[in-house]
C-alpha atoms as a PDB file:
ATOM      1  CA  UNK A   1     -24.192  -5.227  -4.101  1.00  0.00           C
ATOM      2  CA  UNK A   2     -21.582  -7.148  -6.399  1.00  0.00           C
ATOM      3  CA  UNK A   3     -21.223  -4.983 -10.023  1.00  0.00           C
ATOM      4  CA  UNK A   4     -18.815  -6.784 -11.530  1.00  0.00           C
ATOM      5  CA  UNK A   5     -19.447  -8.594 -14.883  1.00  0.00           C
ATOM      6  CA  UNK A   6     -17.637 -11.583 -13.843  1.00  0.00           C
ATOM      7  CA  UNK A   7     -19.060 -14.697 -12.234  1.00  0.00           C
ATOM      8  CA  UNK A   8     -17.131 -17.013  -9.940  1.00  0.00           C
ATOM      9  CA  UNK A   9     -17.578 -19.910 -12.377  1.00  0.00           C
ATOM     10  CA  UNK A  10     -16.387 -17.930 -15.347  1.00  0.00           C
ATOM     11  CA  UNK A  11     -12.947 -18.503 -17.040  1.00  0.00           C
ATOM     12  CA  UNK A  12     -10.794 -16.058 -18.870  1.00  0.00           C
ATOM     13  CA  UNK A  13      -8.821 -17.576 -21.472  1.00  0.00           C
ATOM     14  CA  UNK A  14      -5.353 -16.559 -20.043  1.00  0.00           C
ATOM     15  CA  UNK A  15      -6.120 -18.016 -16.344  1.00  0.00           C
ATOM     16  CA  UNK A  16      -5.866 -21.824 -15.540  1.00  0.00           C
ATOM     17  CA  UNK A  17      -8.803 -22.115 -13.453  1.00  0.00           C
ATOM     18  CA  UNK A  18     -12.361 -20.473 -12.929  1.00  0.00           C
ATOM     19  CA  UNK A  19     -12.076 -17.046 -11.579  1.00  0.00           C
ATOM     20  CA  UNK A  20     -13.886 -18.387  -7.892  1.00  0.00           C
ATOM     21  CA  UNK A  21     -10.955 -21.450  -8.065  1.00  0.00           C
ATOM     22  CA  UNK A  22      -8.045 -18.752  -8.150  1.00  0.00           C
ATOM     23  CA  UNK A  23      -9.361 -16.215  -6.024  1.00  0.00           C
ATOM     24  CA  UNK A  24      -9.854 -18.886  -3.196  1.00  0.00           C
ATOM     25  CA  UNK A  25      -6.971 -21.056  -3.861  1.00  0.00           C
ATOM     26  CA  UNK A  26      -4.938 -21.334  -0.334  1.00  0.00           C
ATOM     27  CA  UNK A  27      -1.507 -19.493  -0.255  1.00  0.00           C
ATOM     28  CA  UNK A  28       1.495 -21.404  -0.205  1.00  0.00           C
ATOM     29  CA  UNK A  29       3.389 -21.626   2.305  1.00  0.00           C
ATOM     30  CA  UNK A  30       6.924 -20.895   2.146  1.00  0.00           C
ATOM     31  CA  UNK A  31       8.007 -22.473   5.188  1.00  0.00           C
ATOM     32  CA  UNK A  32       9.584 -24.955   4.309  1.00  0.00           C
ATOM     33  CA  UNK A  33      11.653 -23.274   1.572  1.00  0.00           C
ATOM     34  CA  UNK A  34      12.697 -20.617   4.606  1.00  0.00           C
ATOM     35  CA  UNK A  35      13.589 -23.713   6.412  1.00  0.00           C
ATOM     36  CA  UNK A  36      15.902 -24.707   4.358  1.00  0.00           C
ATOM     37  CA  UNK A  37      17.567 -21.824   3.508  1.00  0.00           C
ATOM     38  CA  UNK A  38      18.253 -20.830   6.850  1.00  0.00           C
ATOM     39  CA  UNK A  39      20.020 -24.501   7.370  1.00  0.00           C
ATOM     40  CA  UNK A  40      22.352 -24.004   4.425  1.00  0.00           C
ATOM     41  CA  UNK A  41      22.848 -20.100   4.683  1.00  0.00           C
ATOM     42  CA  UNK A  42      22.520 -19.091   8.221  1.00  0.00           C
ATOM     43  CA  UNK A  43      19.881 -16.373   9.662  1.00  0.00           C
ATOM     44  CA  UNK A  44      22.326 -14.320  10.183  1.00  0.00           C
ATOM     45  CA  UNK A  45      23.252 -13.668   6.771  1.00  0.00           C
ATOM     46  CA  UNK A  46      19.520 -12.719   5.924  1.00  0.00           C
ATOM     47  CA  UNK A  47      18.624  -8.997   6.776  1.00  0.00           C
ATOM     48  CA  UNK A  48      14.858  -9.299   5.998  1.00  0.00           C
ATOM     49  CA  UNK A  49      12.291 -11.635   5.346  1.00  0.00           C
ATOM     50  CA  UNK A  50       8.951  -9.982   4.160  1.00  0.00           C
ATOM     51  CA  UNK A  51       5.721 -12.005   3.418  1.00  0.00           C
ATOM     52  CA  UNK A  52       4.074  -9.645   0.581  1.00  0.00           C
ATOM     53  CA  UNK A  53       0.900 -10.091   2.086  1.00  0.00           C
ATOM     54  CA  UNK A  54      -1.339  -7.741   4.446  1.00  0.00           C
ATOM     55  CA  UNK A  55       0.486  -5.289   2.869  1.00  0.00           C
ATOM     56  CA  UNK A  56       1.568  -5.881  -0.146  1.00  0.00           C
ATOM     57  CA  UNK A  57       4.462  -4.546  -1.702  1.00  0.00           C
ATOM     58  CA  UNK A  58       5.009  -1.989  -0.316  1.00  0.00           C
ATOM     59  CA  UNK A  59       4.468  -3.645   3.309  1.00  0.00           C
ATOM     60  CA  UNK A  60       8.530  -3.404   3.574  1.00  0.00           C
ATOM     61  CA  UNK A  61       8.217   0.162   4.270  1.00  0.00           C
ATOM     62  CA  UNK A  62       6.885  -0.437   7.929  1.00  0.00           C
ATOM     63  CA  UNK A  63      10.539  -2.391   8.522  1.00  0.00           C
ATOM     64  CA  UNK A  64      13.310   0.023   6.907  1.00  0.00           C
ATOM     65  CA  UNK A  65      14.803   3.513   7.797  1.00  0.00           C
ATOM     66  CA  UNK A  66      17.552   5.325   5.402  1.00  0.00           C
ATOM     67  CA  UNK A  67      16.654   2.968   3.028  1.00  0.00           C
ATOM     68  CA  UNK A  68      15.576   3.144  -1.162  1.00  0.00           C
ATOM     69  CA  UNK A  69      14.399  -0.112  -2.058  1.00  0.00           C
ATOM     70  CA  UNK A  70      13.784  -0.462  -6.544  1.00  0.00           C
ATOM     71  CA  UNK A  71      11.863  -3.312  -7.366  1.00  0.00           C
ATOM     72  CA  UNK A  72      12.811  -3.435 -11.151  1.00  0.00           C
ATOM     73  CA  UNK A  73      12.491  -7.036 -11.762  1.00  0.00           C
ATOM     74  CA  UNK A  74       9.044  -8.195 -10.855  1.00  0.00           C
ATOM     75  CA  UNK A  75       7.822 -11.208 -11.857  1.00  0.00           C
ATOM     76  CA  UNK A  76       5.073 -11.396 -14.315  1.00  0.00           C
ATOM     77  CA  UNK A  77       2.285 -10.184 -12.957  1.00  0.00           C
ATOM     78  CA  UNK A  78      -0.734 -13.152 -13.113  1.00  0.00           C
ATOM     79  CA  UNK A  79      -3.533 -12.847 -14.836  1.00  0.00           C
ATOM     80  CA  UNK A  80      -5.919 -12.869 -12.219  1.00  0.00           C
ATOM     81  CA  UNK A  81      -4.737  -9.379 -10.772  1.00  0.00           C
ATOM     82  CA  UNK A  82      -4.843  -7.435 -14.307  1.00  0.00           C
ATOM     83  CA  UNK A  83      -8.708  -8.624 -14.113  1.00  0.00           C
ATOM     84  CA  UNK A  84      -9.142  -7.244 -10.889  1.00  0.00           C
ATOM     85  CA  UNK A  85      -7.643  -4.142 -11.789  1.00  0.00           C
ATOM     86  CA  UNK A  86     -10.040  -4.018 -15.298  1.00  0.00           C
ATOM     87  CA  UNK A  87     -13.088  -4.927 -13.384  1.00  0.00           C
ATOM     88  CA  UNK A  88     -12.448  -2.499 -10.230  1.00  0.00           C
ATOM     89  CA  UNK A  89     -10.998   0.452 -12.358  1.00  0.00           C
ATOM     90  CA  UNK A  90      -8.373   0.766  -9.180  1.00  0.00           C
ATOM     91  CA  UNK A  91      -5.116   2.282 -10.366  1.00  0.00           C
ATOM     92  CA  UNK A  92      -2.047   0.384 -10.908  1.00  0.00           C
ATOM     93  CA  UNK A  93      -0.179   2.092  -8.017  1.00  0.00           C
ATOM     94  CA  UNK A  94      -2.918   1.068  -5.444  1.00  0.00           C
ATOM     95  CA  UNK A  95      -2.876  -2.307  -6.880  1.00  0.00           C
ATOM     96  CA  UNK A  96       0.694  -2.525  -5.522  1.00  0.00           C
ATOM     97  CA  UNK A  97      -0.347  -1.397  -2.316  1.00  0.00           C
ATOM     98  CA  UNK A  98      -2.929  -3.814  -1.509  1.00  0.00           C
ATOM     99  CA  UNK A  99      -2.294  -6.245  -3.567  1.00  0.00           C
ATOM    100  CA  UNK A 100       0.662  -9.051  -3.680  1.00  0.00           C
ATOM    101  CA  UNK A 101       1.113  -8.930  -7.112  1.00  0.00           C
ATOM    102  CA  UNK A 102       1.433 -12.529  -8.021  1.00  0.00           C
ATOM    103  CA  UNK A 103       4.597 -11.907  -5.721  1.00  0.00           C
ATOM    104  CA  UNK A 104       4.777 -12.817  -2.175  1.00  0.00           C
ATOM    105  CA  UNK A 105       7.594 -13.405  -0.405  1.00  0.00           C
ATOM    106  CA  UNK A 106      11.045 -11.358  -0.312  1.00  0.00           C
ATOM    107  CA  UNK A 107      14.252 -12.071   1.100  1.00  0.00           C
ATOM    108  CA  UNK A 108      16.925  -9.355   1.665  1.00  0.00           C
ATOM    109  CA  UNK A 109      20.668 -10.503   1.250  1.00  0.00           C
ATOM    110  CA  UNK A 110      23.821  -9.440  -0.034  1.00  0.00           C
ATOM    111  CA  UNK A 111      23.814 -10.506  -3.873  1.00  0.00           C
ATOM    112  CA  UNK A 112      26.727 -12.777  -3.593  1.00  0.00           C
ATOM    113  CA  UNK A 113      24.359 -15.499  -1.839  1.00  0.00           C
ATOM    114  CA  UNK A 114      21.256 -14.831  -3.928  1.00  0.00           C
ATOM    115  CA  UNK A 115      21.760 -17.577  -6.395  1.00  0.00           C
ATOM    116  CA  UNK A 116      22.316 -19.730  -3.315  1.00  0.00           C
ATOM    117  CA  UNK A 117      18.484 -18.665  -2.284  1.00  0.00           C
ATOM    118  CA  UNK A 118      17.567 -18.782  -5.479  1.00  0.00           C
ATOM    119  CA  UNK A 119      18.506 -22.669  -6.316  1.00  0.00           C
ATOM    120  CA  UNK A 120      16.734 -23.787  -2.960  1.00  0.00           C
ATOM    121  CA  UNK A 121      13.591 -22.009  -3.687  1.00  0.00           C
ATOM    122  CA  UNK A 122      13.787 -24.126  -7.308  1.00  0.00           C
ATOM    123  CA  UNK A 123      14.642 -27.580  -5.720  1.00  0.00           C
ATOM    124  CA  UNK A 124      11.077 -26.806  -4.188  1.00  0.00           C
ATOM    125  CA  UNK A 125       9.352 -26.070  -7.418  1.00  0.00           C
ATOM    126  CA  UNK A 126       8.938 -22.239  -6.388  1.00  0.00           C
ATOM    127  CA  UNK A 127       9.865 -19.660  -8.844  1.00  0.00           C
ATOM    128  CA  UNK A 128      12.586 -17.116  -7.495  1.00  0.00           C
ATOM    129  CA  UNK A 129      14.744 -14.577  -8.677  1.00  0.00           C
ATOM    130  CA  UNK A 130      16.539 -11.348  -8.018  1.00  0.00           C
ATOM    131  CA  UNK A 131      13.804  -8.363  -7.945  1.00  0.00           C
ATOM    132  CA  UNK A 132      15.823  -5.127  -6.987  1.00  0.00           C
ATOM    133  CA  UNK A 133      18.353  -4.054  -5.046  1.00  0.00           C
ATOM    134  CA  UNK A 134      18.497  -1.407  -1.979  1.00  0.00           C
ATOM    135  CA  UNK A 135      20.233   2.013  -1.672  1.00  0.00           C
ATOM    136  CA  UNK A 136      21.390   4.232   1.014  1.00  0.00           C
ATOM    137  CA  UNK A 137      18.493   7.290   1.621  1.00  0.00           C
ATOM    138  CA  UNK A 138      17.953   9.916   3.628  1.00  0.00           C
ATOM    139  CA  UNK A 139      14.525   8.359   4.224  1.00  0.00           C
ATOM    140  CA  UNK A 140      12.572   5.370   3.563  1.00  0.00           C
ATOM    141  CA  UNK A 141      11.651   5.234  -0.051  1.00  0.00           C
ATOM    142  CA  UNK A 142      10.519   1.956  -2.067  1.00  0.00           C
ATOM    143  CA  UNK A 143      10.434   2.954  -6.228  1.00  0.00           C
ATOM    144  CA  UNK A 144       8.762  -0.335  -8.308  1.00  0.00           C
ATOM    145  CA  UNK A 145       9.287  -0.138 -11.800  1.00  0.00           C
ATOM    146  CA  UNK A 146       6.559  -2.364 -13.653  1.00  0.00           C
ATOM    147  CA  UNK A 147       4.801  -2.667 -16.718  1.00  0.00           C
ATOM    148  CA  UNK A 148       2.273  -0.213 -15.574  1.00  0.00           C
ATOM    149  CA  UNK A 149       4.742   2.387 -14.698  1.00  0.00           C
ATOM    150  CA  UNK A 150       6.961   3.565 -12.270  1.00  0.00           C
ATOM    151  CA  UNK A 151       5.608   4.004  -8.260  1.00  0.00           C
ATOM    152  CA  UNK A 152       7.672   6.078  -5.678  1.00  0.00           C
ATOM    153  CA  UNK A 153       5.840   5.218  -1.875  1.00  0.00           C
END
């Protein structure tokens, strides 16, 4: 039995479509963007590729040993996921773990070609920027600094 107090057809004032529009909206797919940036950069100078989705973000965690990954620089988180949070009561930290964030896919590289990645991902119209950075562990560890707080998984 749904409990919420919002209807699909409703729309909040800081979203750009009716709450049923953006919560059904297709992903995009980044294949063509990946495309690309493998032609210019070369696969092997990419050390992971993580879609954020079916599993969020902290999904990377099922690919990395000996490995802390800080996600400091999120994007903005959309508005559409701070109303799921207010309507579900679920806490920030689980939001991250099930949810994408408004953020979907990562690439791991060494910095110096980031801006490369970065200025192909524009020329498609698709927002990118440096996130975090990764640090030597003793064990997996993935820390996300947000708005919300910090999250150690």
């Amino acid at each position: 039995v749904y409990s919420g107090s919002k209807k699909l057809t409703d729309k909040d004032k800081n979203m750009s479509a009716d709450i049923g529009k953006l919560l059904l909206s297709p992903t995009r797919t980044y294949a063509p963007v990946i495309k690309k940036i493998i032609e210019k950069i070369g696969v092997k100078n990419i050390n992971g590729i993580i879609h954020c989705s079916g599993g969020a973000q902290t999904k990377v965690l099922h690919f990395i040993d000996n490995i802390h990954i800080i996600k400091d620089n999120m994007f903005d988180l959309p508005p559409l996921f701070k109303l799921i949070q207010q309507e579900s009561g679920t806490s920030w930290e689980e939001m991250y773990k099930v949810f994408n964030m408004g953020h979907r896919m990562e690439l791991y590289v060494n910095e110096q070609i980031a801006n490369d990645i970065i200025n192909i991902s524009k020329s498609f119209n698709v927002d990118a920027k440096i996130i975090g950075r990764v640090e030597n562990a003793e064990d997996k560890k993935l820390t996300i600094n947000s708005e919300f707080g910090e999250y150690i998984y």
